[in-house]
Structure formats: C-alpha cells, structure tokens
C-alpha atoms as a PDB file:
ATOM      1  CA  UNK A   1     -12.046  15.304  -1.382  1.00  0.00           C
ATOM      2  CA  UNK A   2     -10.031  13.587   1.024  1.00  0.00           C
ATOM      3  CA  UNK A   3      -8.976  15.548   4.293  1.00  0.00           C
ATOM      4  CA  UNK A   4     -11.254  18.299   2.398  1.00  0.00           C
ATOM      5  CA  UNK A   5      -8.059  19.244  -0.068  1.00  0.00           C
ATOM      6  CA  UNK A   6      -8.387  20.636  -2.942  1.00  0.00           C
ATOM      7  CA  UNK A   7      -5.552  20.526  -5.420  1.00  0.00           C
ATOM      8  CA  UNK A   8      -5.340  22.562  -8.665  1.00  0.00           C
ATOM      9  CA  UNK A   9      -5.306  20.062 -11.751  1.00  0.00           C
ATOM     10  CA  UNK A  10      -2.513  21.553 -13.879  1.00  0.00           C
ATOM     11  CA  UNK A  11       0.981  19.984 -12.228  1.00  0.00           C
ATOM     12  CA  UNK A  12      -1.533  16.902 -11.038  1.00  0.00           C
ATOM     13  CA  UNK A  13      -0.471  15.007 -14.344  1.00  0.00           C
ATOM     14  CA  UNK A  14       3.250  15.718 -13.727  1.00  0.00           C
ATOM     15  CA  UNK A  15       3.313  14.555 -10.027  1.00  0.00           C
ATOM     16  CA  UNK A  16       1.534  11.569 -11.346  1.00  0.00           C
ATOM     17  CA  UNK A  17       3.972  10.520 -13.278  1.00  0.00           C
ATOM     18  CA  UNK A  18       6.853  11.419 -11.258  1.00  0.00           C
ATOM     19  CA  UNK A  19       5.282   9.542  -8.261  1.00  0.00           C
ATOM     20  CA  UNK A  20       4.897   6.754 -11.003  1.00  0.00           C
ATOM     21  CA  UNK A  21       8.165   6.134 -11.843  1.00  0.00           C
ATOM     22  CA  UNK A  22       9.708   6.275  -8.719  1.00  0.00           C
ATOM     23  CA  UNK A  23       6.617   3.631  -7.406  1.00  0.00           C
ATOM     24  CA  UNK A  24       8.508   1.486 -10.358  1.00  0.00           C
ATOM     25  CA  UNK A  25      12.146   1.968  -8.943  1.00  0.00           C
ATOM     26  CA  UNK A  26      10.946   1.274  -5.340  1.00  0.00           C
ATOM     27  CA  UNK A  27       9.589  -1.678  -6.775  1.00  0.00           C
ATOM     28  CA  UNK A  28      12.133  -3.186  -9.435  1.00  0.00           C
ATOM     29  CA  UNK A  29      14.934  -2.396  -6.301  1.00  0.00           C
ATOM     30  CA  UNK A  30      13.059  -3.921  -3.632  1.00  0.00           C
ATOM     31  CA  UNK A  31      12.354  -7.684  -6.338  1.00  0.00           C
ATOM     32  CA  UNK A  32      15.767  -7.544  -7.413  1.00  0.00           C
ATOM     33  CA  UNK A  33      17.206  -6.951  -3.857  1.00  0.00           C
ATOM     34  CA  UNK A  34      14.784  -9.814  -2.524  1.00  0.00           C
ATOM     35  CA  UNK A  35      15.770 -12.192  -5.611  1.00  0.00           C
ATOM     36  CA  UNK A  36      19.304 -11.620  -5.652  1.00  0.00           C
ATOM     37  CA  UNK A  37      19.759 -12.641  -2.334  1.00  0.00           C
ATOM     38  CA  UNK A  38      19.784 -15.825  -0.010  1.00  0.00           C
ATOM     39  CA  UNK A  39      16.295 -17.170   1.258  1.00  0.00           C
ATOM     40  CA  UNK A  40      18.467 -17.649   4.457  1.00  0.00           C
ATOM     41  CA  UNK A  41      19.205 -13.283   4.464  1.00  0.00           C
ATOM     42  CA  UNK A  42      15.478 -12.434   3.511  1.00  0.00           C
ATOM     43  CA  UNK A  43      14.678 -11.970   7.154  1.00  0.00           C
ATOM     44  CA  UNK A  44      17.019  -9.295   6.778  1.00  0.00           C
ATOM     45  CA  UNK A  45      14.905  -7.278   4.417  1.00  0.00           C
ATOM     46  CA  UNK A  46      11.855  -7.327   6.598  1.00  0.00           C
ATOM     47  CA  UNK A  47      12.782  -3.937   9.047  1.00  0.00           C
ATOM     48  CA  UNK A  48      14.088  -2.299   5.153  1.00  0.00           C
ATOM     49  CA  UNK A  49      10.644  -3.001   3.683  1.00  0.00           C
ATOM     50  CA  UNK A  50       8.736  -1.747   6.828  1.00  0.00           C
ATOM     51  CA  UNK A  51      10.949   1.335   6.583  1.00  0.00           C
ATOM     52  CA  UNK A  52      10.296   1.796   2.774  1.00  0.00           C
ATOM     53  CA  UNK A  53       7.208   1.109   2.619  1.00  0.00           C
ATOM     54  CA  UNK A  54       6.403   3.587   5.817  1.00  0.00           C
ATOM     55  CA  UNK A  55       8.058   6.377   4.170  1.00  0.00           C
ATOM     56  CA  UNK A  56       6.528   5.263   0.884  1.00  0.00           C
ATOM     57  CA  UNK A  57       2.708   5.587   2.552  1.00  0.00           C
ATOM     58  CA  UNK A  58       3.737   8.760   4.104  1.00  0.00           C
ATOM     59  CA  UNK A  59       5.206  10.737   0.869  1.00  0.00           C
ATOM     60  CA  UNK A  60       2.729   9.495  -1.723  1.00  0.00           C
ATOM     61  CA  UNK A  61      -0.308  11.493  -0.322  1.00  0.00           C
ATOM     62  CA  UNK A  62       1.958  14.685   0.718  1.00  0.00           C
ATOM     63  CA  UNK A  63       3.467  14.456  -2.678  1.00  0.00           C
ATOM     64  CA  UNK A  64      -0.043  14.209  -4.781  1.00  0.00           C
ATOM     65  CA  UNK A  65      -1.663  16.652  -2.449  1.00  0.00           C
ATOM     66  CA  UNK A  66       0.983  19.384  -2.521  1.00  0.00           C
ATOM     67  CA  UNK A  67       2.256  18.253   0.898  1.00  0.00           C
ATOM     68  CA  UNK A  68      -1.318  20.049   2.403  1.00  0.00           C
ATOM     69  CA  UNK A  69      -2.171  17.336   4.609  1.00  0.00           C
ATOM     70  CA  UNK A  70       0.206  16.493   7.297  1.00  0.00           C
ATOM     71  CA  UNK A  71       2.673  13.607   8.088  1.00  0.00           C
ATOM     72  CA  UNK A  72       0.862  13.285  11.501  1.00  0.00           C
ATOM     73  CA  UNK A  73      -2.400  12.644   9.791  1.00  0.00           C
ATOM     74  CA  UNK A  74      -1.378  10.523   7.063  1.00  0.00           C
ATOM     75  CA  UNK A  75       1.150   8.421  10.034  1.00  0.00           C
ATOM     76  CA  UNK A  76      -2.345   5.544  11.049  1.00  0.00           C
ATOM     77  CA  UNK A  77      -2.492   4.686   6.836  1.00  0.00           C
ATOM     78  CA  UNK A  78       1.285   4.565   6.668  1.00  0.00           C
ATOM     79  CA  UNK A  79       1.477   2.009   9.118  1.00  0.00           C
ATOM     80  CA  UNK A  80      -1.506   0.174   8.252  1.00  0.00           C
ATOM     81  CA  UNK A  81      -0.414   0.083   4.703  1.00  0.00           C
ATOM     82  CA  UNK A  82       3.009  -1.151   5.409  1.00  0.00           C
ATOM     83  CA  UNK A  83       1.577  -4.321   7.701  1.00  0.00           C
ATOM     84  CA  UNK A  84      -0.727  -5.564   5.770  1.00  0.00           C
ATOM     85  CA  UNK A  85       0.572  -5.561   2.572  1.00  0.00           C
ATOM     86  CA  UNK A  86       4.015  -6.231   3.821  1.00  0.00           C
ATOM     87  CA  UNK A  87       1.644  -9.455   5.278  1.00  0.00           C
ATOM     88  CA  UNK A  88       0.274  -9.791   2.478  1.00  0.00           C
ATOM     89  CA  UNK A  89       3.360 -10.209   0.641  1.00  0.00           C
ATOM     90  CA  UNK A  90       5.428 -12.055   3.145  1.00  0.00           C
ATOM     91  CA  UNK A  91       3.101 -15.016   3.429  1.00  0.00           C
ATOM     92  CA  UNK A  92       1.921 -15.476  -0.458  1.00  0.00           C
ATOM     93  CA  UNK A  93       4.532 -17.912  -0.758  1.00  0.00           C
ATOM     94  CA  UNK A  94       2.803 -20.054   2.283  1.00  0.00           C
ATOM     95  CA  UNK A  95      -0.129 -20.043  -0.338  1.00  0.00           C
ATOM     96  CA  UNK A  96       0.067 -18.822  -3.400  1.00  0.00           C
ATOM     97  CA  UNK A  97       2.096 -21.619  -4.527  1.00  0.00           C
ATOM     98  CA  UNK A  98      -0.687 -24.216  -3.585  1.00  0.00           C
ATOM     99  CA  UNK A  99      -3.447 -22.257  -4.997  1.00  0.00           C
ATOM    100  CA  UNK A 100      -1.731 -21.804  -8.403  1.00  0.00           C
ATOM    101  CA  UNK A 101      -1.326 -26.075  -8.373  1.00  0.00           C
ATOM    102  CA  UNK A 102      -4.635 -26.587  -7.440  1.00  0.00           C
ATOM    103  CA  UNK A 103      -6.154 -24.268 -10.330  1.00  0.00           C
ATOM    104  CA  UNK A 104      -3.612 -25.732 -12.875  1.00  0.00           C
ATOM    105  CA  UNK A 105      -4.996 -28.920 -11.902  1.00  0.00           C
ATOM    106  CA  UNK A 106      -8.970 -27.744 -12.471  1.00  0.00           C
ATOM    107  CA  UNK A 107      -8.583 -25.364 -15.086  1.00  0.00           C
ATOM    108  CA  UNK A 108      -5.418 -25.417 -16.586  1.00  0.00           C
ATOM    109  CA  UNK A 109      -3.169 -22.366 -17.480  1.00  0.00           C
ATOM    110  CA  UNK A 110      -6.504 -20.729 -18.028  1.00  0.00           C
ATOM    111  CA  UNK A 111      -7.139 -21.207 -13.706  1.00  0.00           C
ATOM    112  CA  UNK A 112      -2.864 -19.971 -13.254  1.00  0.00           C
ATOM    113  CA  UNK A 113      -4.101 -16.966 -14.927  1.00  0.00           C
ATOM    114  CA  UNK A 114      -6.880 -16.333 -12.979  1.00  0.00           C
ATOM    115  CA  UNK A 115      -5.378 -16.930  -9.507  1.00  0.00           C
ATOM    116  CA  UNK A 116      -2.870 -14.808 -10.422  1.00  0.00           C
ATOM    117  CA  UNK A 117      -4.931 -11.933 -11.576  1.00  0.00           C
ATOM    118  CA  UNK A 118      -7.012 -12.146  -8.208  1.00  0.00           C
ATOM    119  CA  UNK A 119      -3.939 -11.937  -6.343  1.00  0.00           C
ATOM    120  CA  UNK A 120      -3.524  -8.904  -7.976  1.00  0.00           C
ATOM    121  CA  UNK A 121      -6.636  -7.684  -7.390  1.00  0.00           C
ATOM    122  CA  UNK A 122      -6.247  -8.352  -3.958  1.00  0.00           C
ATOM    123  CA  UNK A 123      -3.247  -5.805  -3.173  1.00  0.00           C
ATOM    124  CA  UNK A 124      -4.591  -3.462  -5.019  1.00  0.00           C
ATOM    125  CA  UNK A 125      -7.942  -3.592  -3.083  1.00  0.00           C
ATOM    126  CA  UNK A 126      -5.635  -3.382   0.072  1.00  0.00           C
ATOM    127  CA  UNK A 127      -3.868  -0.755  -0.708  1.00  0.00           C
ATOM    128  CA  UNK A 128      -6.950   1.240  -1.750  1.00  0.00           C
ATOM    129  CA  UNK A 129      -8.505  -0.120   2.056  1.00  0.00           C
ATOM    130  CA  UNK A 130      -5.191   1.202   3.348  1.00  0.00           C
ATOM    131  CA  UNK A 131      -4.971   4.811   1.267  1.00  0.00           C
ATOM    132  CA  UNK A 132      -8.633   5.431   2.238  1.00  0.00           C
ATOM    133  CA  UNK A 133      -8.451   4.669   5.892  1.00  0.00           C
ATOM    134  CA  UNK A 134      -6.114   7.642   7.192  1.00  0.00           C
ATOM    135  CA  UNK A 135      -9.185  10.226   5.792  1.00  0.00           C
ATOM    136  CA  UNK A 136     -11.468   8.159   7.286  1.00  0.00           C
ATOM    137  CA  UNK A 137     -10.009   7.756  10.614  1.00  0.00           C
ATOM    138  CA  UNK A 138      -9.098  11.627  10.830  1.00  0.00           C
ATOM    139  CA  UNK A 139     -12.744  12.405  10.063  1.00  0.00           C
ATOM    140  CA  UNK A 140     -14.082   9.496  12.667  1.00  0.00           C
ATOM    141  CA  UNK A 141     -11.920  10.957  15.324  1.00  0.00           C
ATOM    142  CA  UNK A 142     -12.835  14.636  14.608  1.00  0.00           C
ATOM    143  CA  UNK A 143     -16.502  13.763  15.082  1.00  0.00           C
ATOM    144  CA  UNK A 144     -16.024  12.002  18.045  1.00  0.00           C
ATOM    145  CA  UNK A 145     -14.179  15.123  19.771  1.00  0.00           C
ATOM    146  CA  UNK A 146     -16.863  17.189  18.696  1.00  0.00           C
ATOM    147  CA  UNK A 147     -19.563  14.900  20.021  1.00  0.00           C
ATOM    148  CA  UNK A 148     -17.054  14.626  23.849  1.00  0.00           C
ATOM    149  CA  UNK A 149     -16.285  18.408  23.712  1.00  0.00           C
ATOM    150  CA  UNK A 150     -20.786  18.751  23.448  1.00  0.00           C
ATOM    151  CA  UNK A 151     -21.015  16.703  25.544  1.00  0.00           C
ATOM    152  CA  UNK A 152     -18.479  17.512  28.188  1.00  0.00           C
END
C-alpha cells in the first residue's frame, strides 16, 4: 500500500464518492469560470488553478487515506501534479486543435474520436504518474538516508 497505509474498507466507498463529486464541482467551476470569461483575462486564472489544483493534490490522498499520511509528504506530488497537468492543459489548445484537423482529414470523425480519446488517456496517465510519484519519492529518499546514515 502506498506510504505502507492501511485503510479499513467500510467508509472507503463513501469517501469515494464524496471525493467524487466534489472532483466534479472543482471541475464544472473551474470550465465554466474559464469559458465564461475573456481569452484576454485567462492569464488571470493561471495562479487560481495552481492554487486549486495544489490544494486539490494535497486533500485527495489525506482525504482517501483517513488523513494518515502527511501534507509534508504528499507536498513533491501536489506540485508535480499541478505543473504538469496544469501544462498539459494550458498548451492543448497550441495542439490539440491541429491534431483533431489533421485526423478529420485521414480518418474522418472516426480519427476526431480517437484523438480525443488519447488525449484523455493522456491526463489520466499523468495524473496516475503524478499520484504515484509522492510514495515513490518518500520511499527513494528513505532508502537513501538509510544507505548515508550506514554509511556515515
């Protein structure tokens, strides 16, 4: 398990769906916030969605783990998960735009769909990179001071 918590399964189905629906709020505020607005304000939004999406990374691990692991630890994925998908979605209109042409143009609405559905597929393997790498990191730094303290 990650950070080597375990959780008792009976409120895990509740939390989930708690944390799901306010996942959908954050979301559904944050499009209609960036569509209701003026491309020339968006730059605005940029320091809001580093903020949310921070504090987002932070509380959904404390908040599916029973706040056992803490904010200190999970701070590296927070961050990490904030820049690149806030990357991720800040330039996709640099080329996403062009990609969905081009695979109109070769395939049809058959190669929109498909673009679209690897786009997709590529925040969600992002944010998995980004939700795994906090664990990871705390465990590669652990070893390493055990290996220094041996050492030393």
């Amino acid at each position: 398990p990650a950070y080597g918590v375990t959780v008792p399964n009976r409120r895990d189905q509740v939390l989930f769906t708690i944390w799901y629906f306010v996942t959908c709020g954050i979301l559904g505020a944050m499009f209609v916030a960036t569509t209701e607005t003026a491309p020339s304000n968006r730059a605005l939004f940029i320091p809001v969605w580093f903020a949310i999406s921070i504090a987002y990374w932070l509380w959904t691990p404390r908040f599916l783990l029973h706040r056992k692991v803490p904010t200190k630890k999970l701070l590296p994925g927070a961050l990490l998960g904030a820049f690149v998908l806030g990357g991720t979605i800040g330039t996709s209109p640099l080329w996403i735009g062009p990609t969905l042409n081009q695979n109109a143009k070769a395939f049809g609405s058959f190669g929109v769909v498909i673009a679209l559905i690897a786009y997709v597929l590529i925040g969600i393997t992002l944010s998995m990179v980004c939700a795994v790498f906090a664990p990871v990191w705390a465990h590669w730094r652990a070893e390493r001071d055990a290996r220094t303290a041996v050492a030393g």
